[in-house]
C-alpha atoms as a PDB file:
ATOM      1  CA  UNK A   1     -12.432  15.242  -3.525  1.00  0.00           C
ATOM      2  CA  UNK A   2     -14.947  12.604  -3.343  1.00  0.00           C
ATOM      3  CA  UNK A   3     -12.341   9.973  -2.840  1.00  0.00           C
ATOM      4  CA  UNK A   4     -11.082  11.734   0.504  1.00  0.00           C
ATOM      5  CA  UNK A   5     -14.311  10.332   3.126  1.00  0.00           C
ATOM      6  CA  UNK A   6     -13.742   7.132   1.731  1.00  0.00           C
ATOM      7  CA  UNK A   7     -10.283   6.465   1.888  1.00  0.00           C
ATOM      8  CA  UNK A   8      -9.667   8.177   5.442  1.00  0.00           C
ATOM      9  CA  UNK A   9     -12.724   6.261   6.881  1.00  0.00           C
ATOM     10  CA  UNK A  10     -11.303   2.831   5.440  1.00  0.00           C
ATOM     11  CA  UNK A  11      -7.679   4.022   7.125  1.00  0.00           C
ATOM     12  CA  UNK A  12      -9.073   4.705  10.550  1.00  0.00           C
ATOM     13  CA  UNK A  13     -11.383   1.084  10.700  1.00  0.00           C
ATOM     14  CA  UNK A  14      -8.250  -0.506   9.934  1.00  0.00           C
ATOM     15  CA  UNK A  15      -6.218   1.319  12.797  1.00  0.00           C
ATOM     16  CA  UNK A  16      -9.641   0.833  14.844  1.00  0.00           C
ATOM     17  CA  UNK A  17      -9.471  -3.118  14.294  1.00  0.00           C
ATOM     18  CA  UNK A  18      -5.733  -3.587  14.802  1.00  0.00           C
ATOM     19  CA  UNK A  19      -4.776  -5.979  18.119  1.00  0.00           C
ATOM     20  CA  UNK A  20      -2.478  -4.214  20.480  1.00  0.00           C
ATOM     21  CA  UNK A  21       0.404  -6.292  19.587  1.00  0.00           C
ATOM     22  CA  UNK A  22       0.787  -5.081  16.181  1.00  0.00           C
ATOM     23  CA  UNK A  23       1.124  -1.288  17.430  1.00  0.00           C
ATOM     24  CA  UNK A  24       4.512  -2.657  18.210  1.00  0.00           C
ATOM     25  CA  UNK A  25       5.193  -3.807  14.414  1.00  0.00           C
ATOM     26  CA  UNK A  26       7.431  -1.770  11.975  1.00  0.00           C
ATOM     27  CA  UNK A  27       5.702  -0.087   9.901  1.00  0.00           C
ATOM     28  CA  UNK A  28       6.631   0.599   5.867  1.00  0.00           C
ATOM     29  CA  UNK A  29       7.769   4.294   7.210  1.00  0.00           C
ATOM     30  CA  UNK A  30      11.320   3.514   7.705  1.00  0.00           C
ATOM     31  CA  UNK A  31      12.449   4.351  11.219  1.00  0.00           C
ATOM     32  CA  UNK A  32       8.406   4.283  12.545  1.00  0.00           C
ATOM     33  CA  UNK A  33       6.470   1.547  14.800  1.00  0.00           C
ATOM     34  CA  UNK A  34       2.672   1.444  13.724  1.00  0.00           C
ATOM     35  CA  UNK A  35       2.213   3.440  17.018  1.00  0.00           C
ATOM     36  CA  UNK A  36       4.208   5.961  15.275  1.00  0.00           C
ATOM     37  CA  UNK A  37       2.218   6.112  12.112  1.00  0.00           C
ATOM     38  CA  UNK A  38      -1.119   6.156  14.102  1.00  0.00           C
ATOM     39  CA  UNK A  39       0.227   8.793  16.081  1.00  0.00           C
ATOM     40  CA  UNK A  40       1.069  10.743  12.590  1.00  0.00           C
ATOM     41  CA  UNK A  41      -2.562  10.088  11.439  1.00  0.00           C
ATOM     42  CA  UNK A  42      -3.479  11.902  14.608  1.00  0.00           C
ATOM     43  CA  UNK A  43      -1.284  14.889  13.549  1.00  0.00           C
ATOM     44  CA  UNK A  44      -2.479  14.492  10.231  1.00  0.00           C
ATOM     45  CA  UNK A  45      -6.223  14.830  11.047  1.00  0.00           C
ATOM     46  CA  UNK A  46      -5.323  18.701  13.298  1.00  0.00           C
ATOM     47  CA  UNK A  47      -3.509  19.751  10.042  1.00  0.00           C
ATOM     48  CA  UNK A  48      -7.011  18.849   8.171  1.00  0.00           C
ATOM     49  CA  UNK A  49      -9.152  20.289  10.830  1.00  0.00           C
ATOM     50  CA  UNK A  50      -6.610  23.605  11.052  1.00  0.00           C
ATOM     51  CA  UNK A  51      -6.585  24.145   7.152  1.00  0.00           C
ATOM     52  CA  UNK A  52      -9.905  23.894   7.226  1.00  0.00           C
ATOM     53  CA  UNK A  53     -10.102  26.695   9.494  1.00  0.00           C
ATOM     54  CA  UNK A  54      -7.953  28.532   7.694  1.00  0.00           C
ATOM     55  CA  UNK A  55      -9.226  30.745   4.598  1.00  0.00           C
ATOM     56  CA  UNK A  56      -6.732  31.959   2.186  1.00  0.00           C
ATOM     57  CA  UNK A  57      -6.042  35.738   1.626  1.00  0.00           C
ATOM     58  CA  UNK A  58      -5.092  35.130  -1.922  1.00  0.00           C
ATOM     59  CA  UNK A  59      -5.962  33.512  -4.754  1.00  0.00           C
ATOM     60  CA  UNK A  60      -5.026  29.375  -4.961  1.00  0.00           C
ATOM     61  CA  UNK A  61      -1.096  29.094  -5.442  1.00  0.00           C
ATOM     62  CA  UNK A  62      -1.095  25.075  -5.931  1.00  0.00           C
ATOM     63  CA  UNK A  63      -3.525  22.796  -6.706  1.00  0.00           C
ATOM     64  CA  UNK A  64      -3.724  18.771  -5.937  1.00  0.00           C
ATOM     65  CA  UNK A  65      -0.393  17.976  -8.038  1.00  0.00           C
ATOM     66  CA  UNK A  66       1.795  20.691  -7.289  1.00  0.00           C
ATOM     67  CA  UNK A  67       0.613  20.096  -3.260  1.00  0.00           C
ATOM     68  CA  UNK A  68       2.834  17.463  -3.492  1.00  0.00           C
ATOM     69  CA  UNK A  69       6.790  17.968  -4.077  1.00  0.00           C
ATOM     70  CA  UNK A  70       8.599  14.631  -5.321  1.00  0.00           C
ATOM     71  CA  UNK A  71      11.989  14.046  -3.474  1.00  0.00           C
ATOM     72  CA  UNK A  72      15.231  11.864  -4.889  1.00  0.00           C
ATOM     73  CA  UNK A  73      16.043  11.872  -0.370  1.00  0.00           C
ATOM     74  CA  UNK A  74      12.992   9.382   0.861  1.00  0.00           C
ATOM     75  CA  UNK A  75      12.905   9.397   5.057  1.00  0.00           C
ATOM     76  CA  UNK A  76      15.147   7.512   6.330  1.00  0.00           C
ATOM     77  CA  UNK A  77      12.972   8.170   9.642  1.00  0.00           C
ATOM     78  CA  UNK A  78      16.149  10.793  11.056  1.00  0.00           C
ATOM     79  CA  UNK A  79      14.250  14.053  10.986  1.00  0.00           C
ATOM     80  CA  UNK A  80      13.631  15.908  14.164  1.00  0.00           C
ATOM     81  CA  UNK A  81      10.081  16.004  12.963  1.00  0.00           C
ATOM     82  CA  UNK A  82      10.186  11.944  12.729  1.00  0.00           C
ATOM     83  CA  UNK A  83      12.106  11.591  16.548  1.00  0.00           C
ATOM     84  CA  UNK A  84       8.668  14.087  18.099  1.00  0.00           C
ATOM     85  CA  UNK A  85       6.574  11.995  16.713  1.00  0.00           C
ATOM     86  CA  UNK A  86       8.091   8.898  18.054  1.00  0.00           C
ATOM     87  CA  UNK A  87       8.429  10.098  21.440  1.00  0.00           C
ATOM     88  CA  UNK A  88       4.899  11.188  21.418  1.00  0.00           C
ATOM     89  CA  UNK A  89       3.505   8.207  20.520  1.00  0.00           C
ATOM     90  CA  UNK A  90       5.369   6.450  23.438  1.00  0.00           C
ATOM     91  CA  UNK A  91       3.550   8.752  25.541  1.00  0.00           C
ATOM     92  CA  UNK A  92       0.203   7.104  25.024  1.00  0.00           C
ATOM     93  CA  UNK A  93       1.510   3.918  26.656  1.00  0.00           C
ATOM     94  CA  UNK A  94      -2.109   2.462  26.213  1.00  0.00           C
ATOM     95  CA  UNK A  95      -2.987   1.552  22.095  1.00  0.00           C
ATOM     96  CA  UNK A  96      -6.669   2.491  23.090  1.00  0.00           C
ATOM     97  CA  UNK A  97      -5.574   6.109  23.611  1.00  0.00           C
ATOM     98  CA  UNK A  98      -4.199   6.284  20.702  1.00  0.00           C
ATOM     99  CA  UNK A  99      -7.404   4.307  18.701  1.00  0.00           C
ATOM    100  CA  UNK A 100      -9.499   6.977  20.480  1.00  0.00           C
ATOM    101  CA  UNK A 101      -7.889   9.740  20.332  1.00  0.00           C
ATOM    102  CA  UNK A 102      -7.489   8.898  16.013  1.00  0.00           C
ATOM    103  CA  UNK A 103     -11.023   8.425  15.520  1.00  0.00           C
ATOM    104  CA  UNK A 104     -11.702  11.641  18.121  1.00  0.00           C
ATOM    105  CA  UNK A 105     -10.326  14.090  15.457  1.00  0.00           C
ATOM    106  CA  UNK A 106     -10.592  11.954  12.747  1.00  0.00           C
ATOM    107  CA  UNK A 107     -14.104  11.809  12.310  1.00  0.00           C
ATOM    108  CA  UNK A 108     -13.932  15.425  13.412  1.00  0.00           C
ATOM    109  CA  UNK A 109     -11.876  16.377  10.599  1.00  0.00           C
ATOM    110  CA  UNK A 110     -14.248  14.169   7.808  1.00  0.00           C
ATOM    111  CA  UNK A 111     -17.389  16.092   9.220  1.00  0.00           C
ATOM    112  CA  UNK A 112     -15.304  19.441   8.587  1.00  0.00           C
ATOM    113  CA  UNK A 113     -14.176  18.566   5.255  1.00  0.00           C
ATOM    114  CA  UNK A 114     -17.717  17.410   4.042  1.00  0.00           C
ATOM    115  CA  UNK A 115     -19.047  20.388   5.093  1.00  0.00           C
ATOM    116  CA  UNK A 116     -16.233  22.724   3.413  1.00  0.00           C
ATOM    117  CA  UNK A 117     -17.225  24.604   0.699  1.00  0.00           C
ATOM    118  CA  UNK A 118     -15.544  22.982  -2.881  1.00  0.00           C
ATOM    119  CA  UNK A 119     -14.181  25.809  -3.741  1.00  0.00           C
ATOM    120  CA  UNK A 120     -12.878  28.023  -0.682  1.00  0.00           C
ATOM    121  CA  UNK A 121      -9.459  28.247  -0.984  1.00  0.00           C
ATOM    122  CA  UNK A 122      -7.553  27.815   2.352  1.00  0.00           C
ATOM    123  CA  UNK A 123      -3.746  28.267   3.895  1.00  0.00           C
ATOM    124  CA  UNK A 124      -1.372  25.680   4.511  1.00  0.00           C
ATOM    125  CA  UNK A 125       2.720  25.277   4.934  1.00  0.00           C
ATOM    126  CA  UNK A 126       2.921  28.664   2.902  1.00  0.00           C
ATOM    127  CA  UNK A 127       0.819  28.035   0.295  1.00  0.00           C
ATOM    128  CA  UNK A 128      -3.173  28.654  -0.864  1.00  0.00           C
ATOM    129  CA  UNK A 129      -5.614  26.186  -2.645  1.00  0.00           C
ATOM    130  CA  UNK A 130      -8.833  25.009  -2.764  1.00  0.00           C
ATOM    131  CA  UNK A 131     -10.904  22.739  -0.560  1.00  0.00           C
ATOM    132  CA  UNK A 132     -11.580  20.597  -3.129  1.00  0.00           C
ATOM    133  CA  UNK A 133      -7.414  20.544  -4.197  1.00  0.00           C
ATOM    134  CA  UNK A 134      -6.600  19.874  -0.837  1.00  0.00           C
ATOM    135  CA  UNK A 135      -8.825  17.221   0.015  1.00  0.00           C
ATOM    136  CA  UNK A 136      -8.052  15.785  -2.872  1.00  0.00           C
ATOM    137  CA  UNK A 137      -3.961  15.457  -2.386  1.00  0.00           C
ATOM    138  CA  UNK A 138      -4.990  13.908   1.155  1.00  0.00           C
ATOM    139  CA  UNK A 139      -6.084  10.897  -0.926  1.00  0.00           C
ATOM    140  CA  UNK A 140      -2.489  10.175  -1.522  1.00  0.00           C
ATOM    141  CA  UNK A 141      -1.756  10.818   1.548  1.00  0.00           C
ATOM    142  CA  UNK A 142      -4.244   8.028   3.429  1.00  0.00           C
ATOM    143  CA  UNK A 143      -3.760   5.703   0.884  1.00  0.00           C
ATOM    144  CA  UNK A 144       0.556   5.413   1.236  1.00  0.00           C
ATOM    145  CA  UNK A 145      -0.025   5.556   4.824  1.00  0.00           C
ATOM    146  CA  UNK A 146      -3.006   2.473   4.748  1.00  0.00           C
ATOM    147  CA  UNK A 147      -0.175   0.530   2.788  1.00  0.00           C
ATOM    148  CA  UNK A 148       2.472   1.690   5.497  1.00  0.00           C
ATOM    149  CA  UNK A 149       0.135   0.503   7.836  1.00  0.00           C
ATOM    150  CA  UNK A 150      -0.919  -3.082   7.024  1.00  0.00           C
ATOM    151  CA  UNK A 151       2.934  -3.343   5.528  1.00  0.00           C
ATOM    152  CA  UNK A 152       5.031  -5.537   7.800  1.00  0.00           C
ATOM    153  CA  UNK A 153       1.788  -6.928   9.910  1.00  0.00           C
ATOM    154  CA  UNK A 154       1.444 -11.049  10.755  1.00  0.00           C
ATOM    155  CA  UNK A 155      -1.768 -12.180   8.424  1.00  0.00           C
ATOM    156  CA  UNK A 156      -3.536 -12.659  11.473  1.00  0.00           C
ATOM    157  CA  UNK A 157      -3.439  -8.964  12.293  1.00  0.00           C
ATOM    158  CA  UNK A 158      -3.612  -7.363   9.552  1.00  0.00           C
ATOM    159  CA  UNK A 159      -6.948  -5.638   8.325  1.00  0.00           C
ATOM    160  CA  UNK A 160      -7.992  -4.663   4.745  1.00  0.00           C
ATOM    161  CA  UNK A 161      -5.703  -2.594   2.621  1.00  0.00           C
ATOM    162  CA  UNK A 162      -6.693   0.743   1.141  1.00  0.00           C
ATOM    163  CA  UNK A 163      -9.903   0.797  -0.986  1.00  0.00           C
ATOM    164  CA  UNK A 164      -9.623   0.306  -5.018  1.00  0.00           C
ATOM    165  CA  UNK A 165     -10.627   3.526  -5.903  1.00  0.00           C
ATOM    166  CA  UNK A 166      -8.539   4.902  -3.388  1.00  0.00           C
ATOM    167  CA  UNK A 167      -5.914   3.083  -4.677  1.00  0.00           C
ATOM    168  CA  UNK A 168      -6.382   4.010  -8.072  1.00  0.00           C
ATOM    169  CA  UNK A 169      -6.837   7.222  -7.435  1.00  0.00           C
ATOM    170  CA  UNK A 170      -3.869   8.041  -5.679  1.00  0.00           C
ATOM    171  CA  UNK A 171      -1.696   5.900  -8.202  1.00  0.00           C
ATOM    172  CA  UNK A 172      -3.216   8.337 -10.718  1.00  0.00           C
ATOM    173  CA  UNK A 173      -2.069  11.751  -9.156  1.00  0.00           C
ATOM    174  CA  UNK A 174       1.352  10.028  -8.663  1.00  0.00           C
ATOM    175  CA  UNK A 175       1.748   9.378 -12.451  1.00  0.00           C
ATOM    176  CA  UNK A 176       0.621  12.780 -13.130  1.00  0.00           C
ATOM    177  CA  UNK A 177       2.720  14.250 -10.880  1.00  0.00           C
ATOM    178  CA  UNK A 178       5.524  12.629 -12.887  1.00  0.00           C
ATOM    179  CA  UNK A 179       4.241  12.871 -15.829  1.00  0.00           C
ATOM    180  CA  UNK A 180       4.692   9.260 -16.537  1.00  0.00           C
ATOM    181  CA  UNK A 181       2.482   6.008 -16.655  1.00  0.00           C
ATOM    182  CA  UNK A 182       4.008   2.952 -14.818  1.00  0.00           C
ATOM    183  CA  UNK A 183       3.271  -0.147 -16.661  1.00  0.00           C
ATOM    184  CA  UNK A 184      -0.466  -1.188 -16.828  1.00  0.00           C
ATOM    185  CA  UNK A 185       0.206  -4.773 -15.672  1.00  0.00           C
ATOM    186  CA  UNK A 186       1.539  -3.379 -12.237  1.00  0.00           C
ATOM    187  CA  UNK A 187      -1.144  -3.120  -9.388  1.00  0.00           C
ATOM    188  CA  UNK A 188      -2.166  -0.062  -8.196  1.00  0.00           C
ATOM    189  CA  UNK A 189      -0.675  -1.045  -4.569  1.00  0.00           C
ATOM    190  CA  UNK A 190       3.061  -2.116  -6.192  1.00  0.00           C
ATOM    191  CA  UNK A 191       2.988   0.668  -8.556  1.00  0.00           C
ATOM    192  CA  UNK A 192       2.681   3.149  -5.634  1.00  0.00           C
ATOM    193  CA  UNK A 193       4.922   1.244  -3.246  1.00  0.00           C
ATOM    194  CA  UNK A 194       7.828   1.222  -6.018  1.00  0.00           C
ATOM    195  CA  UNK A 195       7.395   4.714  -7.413  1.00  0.00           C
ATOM    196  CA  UNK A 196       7.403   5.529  -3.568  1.00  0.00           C
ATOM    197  CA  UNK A 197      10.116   3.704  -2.347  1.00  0.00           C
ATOM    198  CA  UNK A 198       8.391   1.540  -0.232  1.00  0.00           C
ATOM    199  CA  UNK A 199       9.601  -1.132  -2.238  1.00  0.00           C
ATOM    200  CA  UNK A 200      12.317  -1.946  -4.676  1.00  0.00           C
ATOM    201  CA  UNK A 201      11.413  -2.769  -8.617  1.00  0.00           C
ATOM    202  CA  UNK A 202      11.997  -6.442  -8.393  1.00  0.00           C
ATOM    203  CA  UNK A 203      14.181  -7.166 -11.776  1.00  0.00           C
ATOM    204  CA  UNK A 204      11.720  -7.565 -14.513  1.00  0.00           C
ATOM    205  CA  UNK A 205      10.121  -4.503 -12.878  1.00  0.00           C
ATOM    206  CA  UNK A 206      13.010  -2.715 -13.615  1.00  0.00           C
ATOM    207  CA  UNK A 207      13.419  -3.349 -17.115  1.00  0.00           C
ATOM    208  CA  UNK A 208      10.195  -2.478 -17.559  1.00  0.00           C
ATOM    209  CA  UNK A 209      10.670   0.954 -16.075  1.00  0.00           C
ATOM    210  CA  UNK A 210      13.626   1.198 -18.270  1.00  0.00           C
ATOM    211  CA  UNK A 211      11.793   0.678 -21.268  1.00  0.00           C
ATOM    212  CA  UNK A 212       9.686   3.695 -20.121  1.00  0.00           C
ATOM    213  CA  UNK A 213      12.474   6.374 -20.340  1.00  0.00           C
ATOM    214  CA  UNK A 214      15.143   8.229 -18.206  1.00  0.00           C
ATOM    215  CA  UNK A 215      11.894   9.407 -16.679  1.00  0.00           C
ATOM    216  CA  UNK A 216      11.338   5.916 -15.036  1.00  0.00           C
ATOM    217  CA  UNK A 217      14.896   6.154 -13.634  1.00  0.00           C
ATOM    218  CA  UNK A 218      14.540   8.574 -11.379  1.00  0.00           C
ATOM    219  CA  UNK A 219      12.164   6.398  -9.449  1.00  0.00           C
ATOM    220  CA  UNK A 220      11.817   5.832  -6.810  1.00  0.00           C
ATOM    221  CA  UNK A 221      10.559   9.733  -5.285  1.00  0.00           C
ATOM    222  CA  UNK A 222       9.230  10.586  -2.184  1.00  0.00           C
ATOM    223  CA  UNK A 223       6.472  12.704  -1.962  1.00  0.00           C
ATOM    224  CA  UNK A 224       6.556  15.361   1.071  1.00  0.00           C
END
């Protein structure tokens, strides 16, 4: 839980300090411009703030891990879900609306979540857990999309990647979530981007995943 204020304020400094021109860059969401993502990040930060809002009647159902559900189909940016959020973020036309309107309910949604009680468990996409569970799982989730961010940008644009403990962090709940530990020489940043699919295993890579188990071949999962 502690990691969440730190990796979504490091997310929305870099989105803050991108040009205009790289709005227009792909992004490592296949299918999405950066515009897109940012515009995500904006959706992202209502879900926070409407969770937030949103005790549970019952006791937690998931937790941090199970929050997430690994997928063998990784976006291929087609979803109806994927086209909306394209078209809205057209509909800014001017990158500074979109900066703005980001750090608007983003720093809206950190001041709700530091002030969220731990342990209140709250309701979201049909299932209950706690504040500190969900909070927690949005680590992953600002960390992948930092990396999607700063992905395909020219050196000259491009701002700092996701925090190390961020980074760490996240890889962590992935390889729990699998129930396997990628190979300690990989970097947090690769290991994420290949168990993710935002990569491919180069070919030692691979062989070193194979040595793992069939485990390691299922790789790579996306995590929706």
């Amino acid at each position: 839980m502690e990691l969440f204020s730190p990796t979504w304020t490091a997310l929305r400094e870099a989105v803050a300090t991108l040009p205009d021109r790289a709005f227009a860059a792909p992004s490592g969401c296949a299918g999405w411009l950066v515009q897109d993502l940012v515009c995500h990040l904006v959706i992202d930060a209502q879900d926070v703030l409407i969770t937030l809002a949103t005790p549970a009647e019952t006791a937690p159902t998931a937790d941090a891990l199970s929050y997430w559900t690994p997928s063998q189909a990784p976006p291929d940016g087609s979803d109806p879900l994927d086209a909306l959020t394209h078209r809205l973020a057209l509909a800014y036309e001017d990158p500074s609306l979109l900066r703005h309107h980001l750090e608007d309910l983003g720093a809206a949604a950190d001041r709700a979540a530091a002030l969220a009680h731990p342990e209140l468990p709250v309701a979201t996409q049909g299932m209950s857990l706690t504040v500190r569970d969900y909070l927690g799982a949005y680590v992953l989730e600002w960390t992948l999309h930092h990396l999607d961010l700063v992905a395909h940008l020219d050196p000259e644009d491009a701002p700092a990647g996701p925090p190390d403990a961020g980074l760490a962090g996240a890889r962590d709940l992935v390889e729990r979530r699998l129930r396997l530990r990628l190979p300690a020489s990989w970097a947090d940043a690769d290991a994420l981007r290949i168990a993710t699919g935002r990569r491919p295993a180069t070919p030692t890579e691979r062989a070193e995943l194979e040595e793992l188990g069939p485990r390691a071949l299922m790789l790579p999962l996306s995590f929706g």
